[in-house]
C-alpha atoms as a PDB file:
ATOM      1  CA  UNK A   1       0.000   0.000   0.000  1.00  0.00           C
ATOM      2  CA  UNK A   2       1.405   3.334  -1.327  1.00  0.00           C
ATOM      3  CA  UNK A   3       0.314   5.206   2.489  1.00  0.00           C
ATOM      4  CA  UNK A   4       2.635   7.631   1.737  1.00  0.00           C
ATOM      5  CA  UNK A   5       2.190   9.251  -1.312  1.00  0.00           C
ATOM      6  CA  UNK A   6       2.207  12.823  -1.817  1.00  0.00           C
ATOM      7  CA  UNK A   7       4.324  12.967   1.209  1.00  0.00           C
ATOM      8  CA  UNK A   8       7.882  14.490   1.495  1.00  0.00           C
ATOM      9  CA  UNK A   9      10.356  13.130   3.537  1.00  0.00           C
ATOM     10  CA  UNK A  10      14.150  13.430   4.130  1.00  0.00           C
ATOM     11  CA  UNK A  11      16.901  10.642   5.299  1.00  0.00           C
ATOM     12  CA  UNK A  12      20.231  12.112   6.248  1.00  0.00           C
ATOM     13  CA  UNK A  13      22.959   9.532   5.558  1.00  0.00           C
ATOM     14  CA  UNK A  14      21.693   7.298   3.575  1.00  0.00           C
ATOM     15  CA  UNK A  15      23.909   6.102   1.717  1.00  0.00           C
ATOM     16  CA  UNK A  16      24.428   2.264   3.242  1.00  0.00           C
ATOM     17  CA  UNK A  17      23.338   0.546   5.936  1.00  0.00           C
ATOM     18  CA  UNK A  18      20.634   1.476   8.176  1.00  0.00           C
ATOM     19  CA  UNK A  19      19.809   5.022   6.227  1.00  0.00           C
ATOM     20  CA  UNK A  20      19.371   2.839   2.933  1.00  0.00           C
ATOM     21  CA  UNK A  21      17.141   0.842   4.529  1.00  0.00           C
ATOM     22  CA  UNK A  22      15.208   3.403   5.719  1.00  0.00           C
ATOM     23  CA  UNK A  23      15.024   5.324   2.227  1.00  0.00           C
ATOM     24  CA  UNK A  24      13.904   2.108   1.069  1.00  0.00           C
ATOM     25  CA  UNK A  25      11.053   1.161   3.562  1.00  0.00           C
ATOM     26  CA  UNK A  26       9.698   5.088   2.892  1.00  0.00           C
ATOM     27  CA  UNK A  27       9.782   4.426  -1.003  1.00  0.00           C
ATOM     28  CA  UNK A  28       8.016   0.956  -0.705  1.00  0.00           C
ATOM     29  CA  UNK A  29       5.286   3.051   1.283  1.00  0.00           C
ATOM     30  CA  UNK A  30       5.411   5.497  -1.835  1.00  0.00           C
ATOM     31  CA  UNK A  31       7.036   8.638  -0.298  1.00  0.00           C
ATOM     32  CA  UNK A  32       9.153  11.333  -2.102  1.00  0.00           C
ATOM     33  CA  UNK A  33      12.546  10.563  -0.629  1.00  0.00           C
ATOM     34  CA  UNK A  34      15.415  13.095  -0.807  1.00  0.00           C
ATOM     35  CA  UNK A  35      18.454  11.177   0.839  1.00  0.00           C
ATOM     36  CA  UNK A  36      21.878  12.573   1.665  1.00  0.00           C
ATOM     37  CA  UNK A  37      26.028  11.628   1.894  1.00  0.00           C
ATOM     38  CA  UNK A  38      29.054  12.510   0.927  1.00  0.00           C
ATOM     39  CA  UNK A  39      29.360   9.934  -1.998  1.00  0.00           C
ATOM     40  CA  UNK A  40      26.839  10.640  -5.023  1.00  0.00           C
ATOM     41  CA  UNK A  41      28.598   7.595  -6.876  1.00  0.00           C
ATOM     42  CA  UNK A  42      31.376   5.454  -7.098  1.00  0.00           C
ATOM     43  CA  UNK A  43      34.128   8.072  -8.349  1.00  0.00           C
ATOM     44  CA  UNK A  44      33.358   9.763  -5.088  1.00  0.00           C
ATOM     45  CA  UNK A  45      33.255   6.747  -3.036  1.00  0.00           C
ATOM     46  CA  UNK A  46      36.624   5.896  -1.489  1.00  0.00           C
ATOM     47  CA  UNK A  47      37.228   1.581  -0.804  1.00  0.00           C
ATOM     48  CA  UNK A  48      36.251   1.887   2.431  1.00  0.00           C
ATOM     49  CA  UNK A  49      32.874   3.783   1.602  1.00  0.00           C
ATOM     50  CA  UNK A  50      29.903   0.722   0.945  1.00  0.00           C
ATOM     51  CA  UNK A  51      27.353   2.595  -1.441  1.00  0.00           C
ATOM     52  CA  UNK A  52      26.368   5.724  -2.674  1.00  0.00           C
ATOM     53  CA  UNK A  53      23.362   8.309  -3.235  1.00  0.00           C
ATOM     54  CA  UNK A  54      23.259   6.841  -6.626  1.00  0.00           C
ATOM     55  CA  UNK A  55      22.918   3.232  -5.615  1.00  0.00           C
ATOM     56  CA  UNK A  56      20.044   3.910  -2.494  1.00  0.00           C
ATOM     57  CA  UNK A  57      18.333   6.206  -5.635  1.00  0.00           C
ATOM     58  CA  UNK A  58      18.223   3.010  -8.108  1.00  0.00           C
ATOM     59  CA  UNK A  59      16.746   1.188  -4.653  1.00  0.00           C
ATOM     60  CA  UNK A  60      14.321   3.473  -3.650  1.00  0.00           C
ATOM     61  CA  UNK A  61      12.622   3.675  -6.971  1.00  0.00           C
ATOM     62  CA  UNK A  62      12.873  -0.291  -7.173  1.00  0.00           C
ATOM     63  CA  UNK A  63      10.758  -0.034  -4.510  1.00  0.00           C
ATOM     64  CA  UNK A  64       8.431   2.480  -5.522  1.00  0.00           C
ATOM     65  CA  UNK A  65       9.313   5.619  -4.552  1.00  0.00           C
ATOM     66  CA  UNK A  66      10.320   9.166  -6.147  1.00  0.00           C
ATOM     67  CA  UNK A  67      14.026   9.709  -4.990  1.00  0.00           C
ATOM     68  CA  UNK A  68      16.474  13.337  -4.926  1.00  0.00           C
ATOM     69  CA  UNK A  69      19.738  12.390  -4.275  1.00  0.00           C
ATOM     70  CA  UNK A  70      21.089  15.302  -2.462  1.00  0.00           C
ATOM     71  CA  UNK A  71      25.273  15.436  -1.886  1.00  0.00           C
ATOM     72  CA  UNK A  72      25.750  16.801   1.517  1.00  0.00           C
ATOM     73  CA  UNK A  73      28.486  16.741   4.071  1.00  0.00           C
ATOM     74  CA  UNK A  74      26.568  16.574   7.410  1.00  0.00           C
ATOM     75  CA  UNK A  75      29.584  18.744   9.212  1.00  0.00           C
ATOM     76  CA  UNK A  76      28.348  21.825   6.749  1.00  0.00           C
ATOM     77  CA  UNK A  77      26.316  23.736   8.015  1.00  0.00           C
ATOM     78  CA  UNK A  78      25.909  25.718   4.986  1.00  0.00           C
ATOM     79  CA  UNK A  79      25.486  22.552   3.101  1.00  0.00           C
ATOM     80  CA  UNK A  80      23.018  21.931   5.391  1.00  0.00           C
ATOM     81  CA  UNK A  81      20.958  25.325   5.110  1.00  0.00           C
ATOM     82  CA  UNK A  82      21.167  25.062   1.282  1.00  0.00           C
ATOM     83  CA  UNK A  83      19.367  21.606   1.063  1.00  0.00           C
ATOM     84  CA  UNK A  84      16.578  22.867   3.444  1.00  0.00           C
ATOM     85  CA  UNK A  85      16.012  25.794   0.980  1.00  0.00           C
ATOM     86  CA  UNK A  86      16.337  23.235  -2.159  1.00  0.00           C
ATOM     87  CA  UNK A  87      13.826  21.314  -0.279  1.00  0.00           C
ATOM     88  CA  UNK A  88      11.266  24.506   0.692  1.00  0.00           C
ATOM     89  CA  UNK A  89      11.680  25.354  -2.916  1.00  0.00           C
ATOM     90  CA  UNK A  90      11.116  22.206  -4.915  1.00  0.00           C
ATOM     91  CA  UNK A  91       8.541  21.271  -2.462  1.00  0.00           C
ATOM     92  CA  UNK A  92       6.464  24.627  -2.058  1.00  0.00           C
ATOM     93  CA  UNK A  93       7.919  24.334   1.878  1.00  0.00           C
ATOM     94  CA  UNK A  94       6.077  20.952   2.511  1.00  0.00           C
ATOM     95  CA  UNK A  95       8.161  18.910   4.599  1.00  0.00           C
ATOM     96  CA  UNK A  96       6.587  15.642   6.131  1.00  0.00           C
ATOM     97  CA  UNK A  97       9.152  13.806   7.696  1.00  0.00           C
ATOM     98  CA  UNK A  98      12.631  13.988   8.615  1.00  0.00           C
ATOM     99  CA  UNK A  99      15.159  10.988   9.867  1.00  0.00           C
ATOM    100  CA  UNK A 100      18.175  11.974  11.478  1.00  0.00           C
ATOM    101  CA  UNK A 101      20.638   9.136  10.771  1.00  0.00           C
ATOM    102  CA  UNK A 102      24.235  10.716   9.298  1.00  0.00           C
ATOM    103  CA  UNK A 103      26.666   9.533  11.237  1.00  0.00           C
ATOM    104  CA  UNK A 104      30.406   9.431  10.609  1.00  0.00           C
ATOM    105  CA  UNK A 105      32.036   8.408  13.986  1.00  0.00           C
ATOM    106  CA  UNK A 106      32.509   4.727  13.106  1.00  0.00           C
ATOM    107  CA  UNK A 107      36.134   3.921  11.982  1.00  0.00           C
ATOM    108  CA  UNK A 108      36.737   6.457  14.804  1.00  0.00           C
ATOM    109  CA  UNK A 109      35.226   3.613  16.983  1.00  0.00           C
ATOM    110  CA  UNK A 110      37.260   1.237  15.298  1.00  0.00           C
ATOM    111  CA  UNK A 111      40.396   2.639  15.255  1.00  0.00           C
ATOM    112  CA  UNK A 112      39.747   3.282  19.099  1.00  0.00           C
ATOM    113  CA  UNK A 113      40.107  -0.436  19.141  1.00  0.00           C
ATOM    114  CA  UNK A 114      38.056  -0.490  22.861  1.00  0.00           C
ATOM    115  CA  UNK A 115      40.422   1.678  24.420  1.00  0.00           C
ATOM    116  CA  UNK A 116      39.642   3.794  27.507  1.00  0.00           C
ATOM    117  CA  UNK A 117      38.807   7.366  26.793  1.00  0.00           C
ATOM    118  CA  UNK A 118      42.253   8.729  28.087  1.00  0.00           C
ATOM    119  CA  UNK A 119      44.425   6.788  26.003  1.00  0.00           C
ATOM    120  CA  UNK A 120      42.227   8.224  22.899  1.00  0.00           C
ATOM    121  CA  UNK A 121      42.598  11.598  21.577  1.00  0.00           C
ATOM    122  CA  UNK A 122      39.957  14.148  22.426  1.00  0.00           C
ATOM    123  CA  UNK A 123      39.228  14.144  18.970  1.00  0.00           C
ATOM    124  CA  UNK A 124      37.445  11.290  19.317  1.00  0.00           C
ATOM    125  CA  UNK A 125      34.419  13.301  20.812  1.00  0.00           C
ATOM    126  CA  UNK A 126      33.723  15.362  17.541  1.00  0.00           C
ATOM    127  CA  UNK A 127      34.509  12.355  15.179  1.00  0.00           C
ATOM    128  CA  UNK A 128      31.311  10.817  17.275  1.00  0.00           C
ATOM    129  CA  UNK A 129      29.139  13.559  17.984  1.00  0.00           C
ATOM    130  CA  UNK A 130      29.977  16.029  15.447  1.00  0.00           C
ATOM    131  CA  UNK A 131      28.396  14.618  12.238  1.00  0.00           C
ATOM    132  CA  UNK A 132      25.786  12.178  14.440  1.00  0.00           C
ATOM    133  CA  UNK A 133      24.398  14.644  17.626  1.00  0.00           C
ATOM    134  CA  UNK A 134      24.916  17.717  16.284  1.00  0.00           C
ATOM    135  CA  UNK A 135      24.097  17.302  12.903  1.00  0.00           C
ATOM    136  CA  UNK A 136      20.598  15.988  13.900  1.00  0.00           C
ATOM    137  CA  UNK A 137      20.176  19.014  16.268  1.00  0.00           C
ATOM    138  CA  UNK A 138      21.229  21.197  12.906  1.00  0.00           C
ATOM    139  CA  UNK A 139      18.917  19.594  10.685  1.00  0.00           C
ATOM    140  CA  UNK A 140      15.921  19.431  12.873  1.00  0.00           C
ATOM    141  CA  UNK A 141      16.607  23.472  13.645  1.00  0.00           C
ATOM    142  CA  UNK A 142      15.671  23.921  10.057  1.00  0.00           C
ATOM    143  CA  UNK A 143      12.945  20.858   9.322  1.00  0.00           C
ATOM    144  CA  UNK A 144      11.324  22.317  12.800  1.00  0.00           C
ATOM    145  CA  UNK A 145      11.297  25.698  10.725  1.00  0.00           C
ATOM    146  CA  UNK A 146       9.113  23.950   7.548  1.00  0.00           C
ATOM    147  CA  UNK A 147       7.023  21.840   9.558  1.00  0.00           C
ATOM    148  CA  UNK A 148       5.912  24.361  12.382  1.00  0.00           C
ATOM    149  CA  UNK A 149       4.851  26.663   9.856  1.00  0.00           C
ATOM    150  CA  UNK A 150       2.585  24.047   8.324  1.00  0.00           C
ATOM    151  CA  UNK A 151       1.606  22.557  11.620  1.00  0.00           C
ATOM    152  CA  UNK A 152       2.698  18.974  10.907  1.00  0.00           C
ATOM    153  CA  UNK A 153       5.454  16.885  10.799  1.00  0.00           C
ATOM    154  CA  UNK A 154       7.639  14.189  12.485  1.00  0.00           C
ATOM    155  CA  UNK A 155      10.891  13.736  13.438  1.00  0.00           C
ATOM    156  CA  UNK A 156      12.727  11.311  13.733  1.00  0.00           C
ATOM    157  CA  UNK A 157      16.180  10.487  15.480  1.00  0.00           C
ATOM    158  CA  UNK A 158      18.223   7.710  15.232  1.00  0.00           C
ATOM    159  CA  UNK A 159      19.370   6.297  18.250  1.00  0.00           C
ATOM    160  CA  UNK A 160      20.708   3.228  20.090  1.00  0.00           C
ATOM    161  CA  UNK A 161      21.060   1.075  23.301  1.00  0.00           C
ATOM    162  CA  UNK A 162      24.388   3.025  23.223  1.00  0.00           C
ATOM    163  CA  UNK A 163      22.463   5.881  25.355  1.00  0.00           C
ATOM    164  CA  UNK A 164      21.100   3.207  28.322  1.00  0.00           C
ATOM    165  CA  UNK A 165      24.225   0.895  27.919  1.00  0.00           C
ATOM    166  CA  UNK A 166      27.998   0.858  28.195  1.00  0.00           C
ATOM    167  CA  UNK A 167      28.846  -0.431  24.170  1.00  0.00           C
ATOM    168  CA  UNK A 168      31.053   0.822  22.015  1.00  0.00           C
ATOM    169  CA  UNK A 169      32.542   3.555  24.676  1.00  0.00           C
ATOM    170  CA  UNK A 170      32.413   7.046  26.337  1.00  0.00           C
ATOM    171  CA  UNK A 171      32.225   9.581  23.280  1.00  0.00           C
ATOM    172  CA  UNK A 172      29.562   7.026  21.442  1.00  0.00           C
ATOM    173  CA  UNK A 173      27.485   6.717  24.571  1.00  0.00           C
ATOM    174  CA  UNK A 174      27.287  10.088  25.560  1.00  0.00           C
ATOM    175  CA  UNK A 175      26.277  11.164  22.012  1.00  0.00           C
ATOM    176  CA  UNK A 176      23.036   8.594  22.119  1.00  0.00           C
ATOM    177  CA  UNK A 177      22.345   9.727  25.444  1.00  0.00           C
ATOM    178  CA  UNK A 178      22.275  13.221  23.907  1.00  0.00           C
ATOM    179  CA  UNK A 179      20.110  12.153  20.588  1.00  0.00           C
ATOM    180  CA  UNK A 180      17.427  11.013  23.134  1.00  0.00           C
ATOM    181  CA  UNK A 181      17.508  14.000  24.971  1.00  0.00           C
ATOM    182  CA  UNK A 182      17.437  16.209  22.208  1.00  0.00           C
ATOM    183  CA  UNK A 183      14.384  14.069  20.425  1.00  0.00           C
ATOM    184  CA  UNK A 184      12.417  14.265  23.733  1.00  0.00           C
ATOM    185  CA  UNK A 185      13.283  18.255  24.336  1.00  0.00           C
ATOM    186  CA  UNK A 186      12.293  19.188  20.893  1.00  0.00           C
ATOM    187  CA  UNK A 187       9.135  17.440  21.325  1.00  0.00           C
ATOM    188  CA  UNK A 188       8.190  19.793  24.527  1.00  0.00           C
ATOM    189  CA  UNK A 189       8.562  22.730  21.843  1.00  0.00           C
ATOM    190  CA  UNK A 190       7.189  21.160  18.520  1.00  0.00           C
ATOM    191  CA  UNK A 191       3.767  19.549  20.131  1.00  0.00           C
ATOM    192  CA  UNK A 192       1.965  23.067  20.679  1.00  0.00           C
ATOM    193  CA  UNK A 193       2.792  23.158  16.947  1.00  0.00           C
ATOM    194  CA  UNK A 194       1.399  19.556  15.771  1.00  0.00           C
ATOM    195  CA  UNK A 195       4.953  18.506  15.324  1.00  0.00           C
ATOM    196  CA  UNK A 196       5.969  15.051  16.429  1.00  0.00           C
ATOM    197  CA  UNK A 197       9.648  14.289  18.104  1.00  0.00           C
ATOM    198  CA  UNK A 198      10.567  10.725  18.678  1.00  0.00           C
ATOM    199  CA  UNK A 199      14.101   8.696  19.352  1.00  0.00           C
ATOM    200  CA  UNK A 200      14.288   4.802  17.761  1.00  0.00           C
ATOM    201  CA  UNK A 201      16.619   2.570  18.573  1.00  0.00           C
ATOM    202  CA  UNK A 202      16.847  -0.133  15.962  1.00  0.00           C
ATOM    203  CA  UNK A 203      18.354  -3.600  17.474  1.00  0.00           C
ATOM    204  CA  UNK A 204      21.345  -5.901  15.963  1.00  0.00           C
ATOM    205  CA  UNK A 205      21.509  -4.390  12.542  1.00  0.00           C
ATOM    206  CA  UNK A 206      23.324  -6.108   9.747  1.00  0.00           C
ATOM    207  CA  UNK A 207      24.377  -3.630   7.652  1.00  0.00           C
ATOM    208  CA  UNK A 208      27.415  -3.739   5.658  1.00  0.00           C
ATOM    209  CA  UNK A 209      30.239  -2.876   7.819  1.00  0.00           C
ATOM    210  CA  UNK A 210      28.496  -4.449  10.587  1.00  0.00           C
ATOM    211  CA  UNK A 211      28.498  -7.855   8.890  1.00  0.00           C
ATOM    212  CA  UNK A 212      32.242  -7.618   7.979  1.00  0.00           C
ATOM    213  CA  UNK A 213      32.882  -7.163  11.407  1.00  0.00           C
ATOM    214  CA  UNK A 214      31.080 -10.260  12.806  1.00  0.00           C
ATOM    215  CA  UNK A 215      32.556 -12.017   9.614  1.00  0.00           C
ATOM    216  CA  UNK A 216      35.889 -10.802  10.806  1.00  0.00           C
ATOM    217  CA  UNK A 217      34.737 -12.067  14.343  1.00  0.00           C
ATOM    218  CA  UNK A 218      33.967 -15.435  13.059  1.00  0.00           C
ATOM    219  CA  UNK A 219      37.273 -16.049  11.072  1.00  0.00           C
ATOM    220  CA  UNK A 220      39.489 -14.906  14.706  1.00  0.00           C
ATOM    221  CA  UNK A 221      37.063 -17.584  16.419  1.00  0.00           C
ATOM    222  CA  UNK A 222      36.828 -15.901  18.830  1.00  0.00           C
ATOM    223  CA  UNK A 223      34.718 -17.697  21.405  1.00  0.00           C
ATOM    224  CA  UNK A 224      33.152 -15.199  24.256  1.00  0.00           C
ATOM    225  CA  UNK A 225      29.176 -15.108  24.538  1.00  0.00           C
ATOM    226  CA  UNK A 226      29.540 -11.298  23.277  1.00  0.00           C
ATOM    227  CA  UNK A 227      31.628 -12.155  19.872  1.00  0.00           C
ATOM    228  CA  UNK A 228      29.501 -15.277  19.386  1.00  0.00           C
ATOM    229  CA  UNK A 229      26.414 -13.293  19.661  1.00  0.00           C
ATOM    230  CA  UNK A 230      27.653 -11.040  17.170  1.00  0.00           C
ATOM    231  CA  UNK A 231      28.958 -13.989  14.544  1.00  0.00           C
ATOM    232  CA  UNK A 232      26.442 -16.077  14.954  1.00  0.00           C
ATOM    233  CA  UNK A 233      23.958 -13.260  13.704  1.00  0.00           C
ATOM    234  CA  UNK A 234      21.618 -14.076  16.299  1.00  0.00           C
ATOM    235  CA  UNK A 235      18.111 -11.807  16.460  1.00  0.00           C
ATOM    236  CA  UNK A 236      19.733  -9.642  13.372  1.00  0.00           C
ATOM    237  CA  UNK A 237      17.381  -7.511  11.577  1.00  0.00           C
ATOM    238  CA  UNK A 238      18.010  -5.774   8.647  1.00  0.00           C
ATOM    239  CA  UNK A 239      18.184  -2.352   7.756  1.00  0.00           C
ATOM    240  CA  UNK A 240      14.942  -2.111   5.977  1.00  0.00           C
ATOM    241  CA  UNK A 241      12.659  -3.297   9.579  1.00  0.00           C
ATOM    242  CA  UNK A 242      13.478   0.167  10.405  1.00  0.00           C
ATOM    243  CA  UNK A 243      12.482   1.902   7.204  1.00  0.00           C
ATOM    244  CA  UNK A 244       9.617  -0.131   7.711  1.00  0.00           C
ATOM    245  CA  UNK A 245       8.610   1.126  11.151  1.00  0.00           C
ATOM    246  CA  UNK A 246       9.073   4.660  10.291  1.00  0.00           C
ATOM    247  CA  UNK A 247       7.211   4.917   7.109  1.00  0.00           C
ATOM    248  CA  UNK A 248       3.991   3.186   9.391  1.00  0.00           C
ATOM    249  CA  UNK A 249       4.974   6.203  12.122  1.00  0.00           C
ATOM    250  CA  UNK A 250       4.737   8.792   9.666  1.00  0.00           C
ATOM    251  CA  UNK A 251       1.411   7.056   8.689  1.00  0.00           C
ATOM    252  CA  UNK A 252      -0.095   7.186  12.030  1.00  0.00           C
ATOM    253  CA  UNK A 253      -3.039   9.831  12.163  1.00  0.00           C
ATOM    254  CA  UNK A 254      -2.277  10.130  16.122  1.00  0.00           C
ATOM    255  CA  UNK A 255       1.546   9.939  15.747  1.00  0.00           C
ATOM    256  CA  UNK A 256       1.520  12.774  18.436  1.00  0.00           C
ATOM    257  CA  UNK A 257       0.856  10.918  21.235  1.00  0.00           C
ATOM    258  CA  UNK A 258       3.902   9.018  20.573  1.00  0.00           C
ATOM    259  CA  UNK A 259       6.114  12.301  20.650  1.00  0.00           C
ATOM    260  CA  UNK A 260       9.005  12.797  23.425  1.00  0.00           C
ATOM    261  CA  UNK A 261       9.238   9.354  23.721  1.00  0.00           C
ATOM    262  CA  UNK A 262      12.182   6.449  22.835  1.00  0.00           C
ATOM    263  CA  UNK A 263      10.707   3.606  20.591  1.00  0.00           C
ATOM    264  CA  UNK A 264      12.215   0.341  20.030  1.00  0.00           C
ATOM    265  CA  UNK A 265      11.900  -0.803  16.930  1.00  0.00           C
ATOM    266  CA  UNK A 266      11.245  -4.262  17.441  1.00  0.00           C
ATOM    267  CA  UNK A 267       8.399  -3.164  19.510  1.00  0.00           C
ATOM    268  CA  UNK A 268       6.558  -1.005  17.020  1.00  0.00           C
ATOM    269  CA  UNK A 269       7.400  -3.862  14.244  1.00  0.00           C
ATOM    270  CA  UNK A 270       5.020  -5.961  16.697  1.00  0.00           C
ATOM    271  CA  UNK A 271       2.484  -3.292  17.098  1.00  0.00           C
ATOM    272  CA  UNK A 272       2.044  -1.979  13.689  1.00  0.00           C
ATOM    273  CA  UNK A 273       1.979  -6.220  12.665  1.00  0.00           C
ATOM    274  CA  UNK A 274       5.100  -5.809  10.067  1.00  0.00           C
ATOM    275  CA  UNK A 275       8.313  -7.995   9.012  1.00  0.00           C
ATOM    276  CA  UNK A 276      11.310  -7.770   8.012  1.00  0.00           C
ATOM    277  CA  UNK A 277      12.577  -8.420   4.650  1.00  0.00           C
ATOM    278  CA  UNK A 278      12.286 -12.055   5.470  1.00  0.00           C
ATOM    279  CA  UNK A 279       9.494 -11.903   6.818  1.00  0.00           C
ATOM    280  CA  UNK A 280      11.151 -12.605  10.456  1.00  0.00           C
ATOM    281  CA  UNK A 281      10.247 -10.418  13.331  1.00  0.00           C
ATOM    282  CA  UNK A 282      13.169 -10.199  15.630  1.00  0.00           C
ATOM    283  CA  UNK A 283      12.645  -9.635  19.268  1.00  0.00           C
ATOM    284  CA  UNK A 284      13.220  -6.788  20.870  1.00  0.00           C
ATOM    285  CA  UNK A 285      16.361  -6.739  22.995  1.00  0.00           C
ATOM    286  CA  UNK A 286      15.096  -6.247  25.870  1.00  0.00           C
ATOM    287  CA  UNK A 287      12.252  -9.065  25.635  1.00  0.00           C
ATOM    288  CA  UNK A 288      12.772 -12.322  27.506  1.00  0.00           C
ATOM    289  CA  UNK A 289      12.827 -14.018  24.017  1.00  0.00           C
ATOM    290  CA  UNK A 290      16.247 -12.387  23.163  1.00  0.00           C
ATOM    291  CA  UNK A 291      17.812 -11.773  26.949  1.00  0.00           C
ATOM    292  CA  UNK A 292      17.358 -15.639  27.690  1.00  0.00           C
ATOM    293  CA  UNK A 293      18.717 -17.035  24.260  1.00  0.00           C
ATOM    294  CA  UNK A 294      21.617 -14.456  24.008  1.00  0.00           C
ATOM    295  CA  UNK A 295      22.633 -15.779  27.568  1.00  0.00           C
ATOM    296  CA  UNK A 296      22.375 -19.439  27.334  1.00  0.00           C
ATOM    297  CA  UNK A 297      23.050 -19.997  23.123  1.00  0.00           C
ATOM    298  CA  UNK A 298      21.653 -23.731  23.707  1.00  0.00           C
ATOM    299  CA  UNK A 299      18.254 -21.622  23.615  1.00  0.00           C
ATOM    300  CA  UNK A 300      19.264 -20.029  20.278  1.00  0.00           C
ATOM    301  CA  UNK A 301      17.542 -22.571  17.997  1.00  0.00           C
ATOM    302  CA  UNK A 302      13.916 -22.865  20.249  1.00  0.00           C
ATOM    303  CA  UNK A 303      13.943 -19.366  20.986  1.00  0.00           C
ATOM    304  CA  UNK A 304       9.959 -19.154  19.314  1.00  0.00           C
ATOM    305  CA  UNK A 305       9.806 -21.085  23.020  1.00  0.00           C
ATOM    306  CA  UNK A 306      10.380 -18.683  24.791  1.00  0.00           C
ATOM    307  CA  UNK A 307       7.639 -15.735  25.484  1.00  0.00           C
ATOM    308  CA  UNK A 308       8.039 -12.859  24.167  1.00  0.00           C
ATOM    309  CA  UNK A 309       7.531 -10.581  27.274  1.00  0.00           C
ATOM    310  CA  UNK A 310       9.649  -7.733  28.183  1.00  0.00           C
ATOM    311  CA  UNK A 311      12.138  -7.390  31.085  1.00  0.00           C
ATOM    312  CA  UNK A 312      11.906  -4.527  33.471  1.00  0.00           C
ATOM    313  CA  UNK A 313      14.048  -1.542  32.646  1.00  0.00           C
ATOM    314  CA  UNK A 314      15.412  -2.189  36.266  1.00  0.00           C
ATOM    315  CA  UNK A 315      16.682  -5.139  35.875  1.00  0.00           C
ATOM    316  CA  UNK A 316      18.267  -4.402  32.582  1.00  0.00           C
ATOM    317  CA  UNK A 317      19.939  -1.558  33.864  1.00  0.00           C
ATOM    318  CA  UNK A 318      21.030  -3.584  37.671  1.00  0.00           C
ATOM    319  CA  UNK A 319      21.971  -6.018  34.809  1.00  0.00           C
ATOM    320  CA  UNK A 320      24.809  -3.226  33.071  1.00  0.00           C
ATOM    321  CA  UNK A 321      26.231  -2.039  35.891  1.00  0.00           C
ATOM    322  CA  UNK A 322      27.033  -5.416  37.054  1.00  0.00           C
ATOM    323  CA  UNK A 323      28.974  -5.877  34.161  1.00  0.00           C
ATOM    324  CA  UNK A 324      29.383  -2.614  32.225  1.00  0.00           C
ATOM    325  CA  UNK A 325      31.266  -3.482  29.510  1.00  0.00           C
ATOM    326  CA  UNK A 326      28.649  -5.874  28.522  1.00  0.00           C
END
C-alpha cells in the first residue's frame, strides 16, 4: 500500500546501511525521498565507503518511490541550510518527515580499538558527535522551521542502546544519550505546533560494515558469549525493519501521542503487525525471548519457546552495571 504518497520526507545519511534501509522502507510506502552523503557515486566513493546516493536512488525507486539524491556533508552547516532551501523550494515548503541518521564516527570507533577514553585523543568526541548529535540538532533546527509553519510533521532520530548501555565507549554513549535527549526536548517545543519528536533505537543491525565485522569475528574464532552473539547473527534484523517502522509512524493519524518518547523498533514492528525483509520479526532486545537465548546460546535454535515478554528496565539496567562493559 502506497500510504505515503504525496508525502515528502528526508533521510540524512543514507547512503548504506541502516539510512538505505530506511530510504527504502519510505519508497516501498510510496514517499518522495530526498536522501543525503558525501558519496553521489562510485568516483566519489573511497574503498572503504559501501554505497552511494546513486545506488540507495536506483533502490528506492525499485521499490516504488520518487528519490532526490542530495550530496551533503553533514559537518556543513551551509550545506546543510542550502538543502533545506532546495527542499522549501522544490517542495512549495512541505516537509513531512525527517530521519536523522548521518553519522560518521565509526572507523573512529574502530580505530579506538576499545580503548579507555584517556588513552584516545579528544578528537574522538567530535569524530562521534559532530556529524551524528549535532548534525541531527542542525537539521531538525531547520525541518522544525518547515514543519511548524505548516503545523505537521515528524521527526525522527536515530538512536541506540548506546544511550542506556555501556557499548562501544564514552564519546559514542554520551552522544546517544544526547540524541534522546534532544528528540524528547524538541518534542516539549514542537507539540503546541502539531509537530511530532521521537528517538528509535533499531536492534542488531546487519548492515554492511556491521556484517564484515562479525565475519571478521567469526574467522578470529573468537569464542566469548559477546563475539559469538555477534557472529552467529543471532536476532539480526536488517536495515529495511526500520524503514519499515518509520514509514507506518509517519502514517499514524495520532503519531503525536507518541512524541518525546524512545521507541524500540522491534516493539513497534510488533504493534504496527510488520516484518522484516524475510518476513522474520526479531525480538526486541530487551524481551525475555532475546535476553534468555543471548545468555544461554543452547536456547538459540527454540527461541519461538520462549515468550516474548519484556524485562523490566530495572533489571536491565542492575543487569549493566554489574557488568558494564557488557
Amino acid at each position: 500500500m502506497k500510504s505515503l504518497e504525496g508525502k515528502v520526507t528526508l533521510v540524512t545519511g543514507a547512503t548504506r546501511g541502516i539510512g538505505r534501509g530506511i530510504a527504502i522502507g519510505l519508497g516501498e510506502a510510496g514517499a518522495t525521498v530526498y536522501i543525503t552523503g558525501r558519496s553521489l557515486n562510485k568516483s566519489d566513493a573511497s574503498d572503504r565507503i559501501f554505497g552511494t546516493l546513486g545506488e540507495t536512488q536506483l533502490a528506492v525507486e525499485e521499490a516504488g518511490g520518487v528519490c532526490i539524491p542530495v550530496q551533503v556533508d553533514h559537518s556543513d552547516d551551509e550545506q546543510v541550510r542550502l538543502l533545506f532551501e532546495r527542499i522549501q523550494d522544490e517542495q512549495q515548503g512541505q516537509l513531512d518527515l525527517l530521519v536523522n541518521n548521518a553519522y560518521a564516527g565509526v572507523q573512529a570507533l574502530a580505530n579506538a580499538n576499545g580503548q579507555p577514553f584517556w588513552d584516545c585523543n579528544p578528537s574522538l568526541w567530535d569524530a562521534c558527535n559532530n556529524v551524528g548529535l549535532r548534525s541531527h540538532y542542525v537539521a531538525s533546527v531547520f525541518a522544525a522551521r518547515m514543519m511548524t509553519k505548516r503545523k505537521s510533521g515528524l521527526i525522527c532520530t536515530i538512536s541506540s542502546w548506546g544511550g542506556l548501555f555501556y557499548i562501544f565507549g564514552t564519546a559514542y554513549g554520551a552522544g546517544k544519550a544526547g540524541c534522546d535527549r534532544l528528540a524528547s526536548d524538541m518534542a516539549v517545543e514542537l507539540k503546541p505546533h502539531n509537530v511530532a519528536s521521537v528517538s528509535l533505537w533499531p536492534g542488531i543491525v546487519g548492515t554492511e560494515l556491521f556484517s564484515q565485522f562479525a565475519s571478521e569475528m567469526q574467522q578470529q574464532n573468537q569464542t566469548d558469549p559477546k563475539s559469538l552473539l555477534i557472529s552467529d547473527r543471532y536476532n539480526w534484523e536488517t536495515p529495511l525493519l526500520t524503514g519499515r517502522v518509520i514509514a507506518a509512524l509517519a502514517n499514524e493519524p495520532n503519531v503525536i501521542s507518541r512524541t518525546g518518547r524512545v521507541h524500540i523498533v522491534a516493539e513497534l514492528a510488533k504493534q504496527y503487525n510488520l516484518v522484516d525483509q524475510d518476513g522474520s520479526r526479531p525480538a526486541s532486545l530487551r524481551s525475555l525471548r532475546f535476553v534468555l537465548p543471548a545468555a544461554l546460546p543452547i536456547l538459540r535454535n527454540y527461541s519461538w519457546l520462549v515468550p516474548d515478554i519484556k524485562v523490566p528496565w530495572s533489571l536491565l539496567l542492575l543487569s549493566a552495571l554489574a557488568s558494564p562493559k557488557v
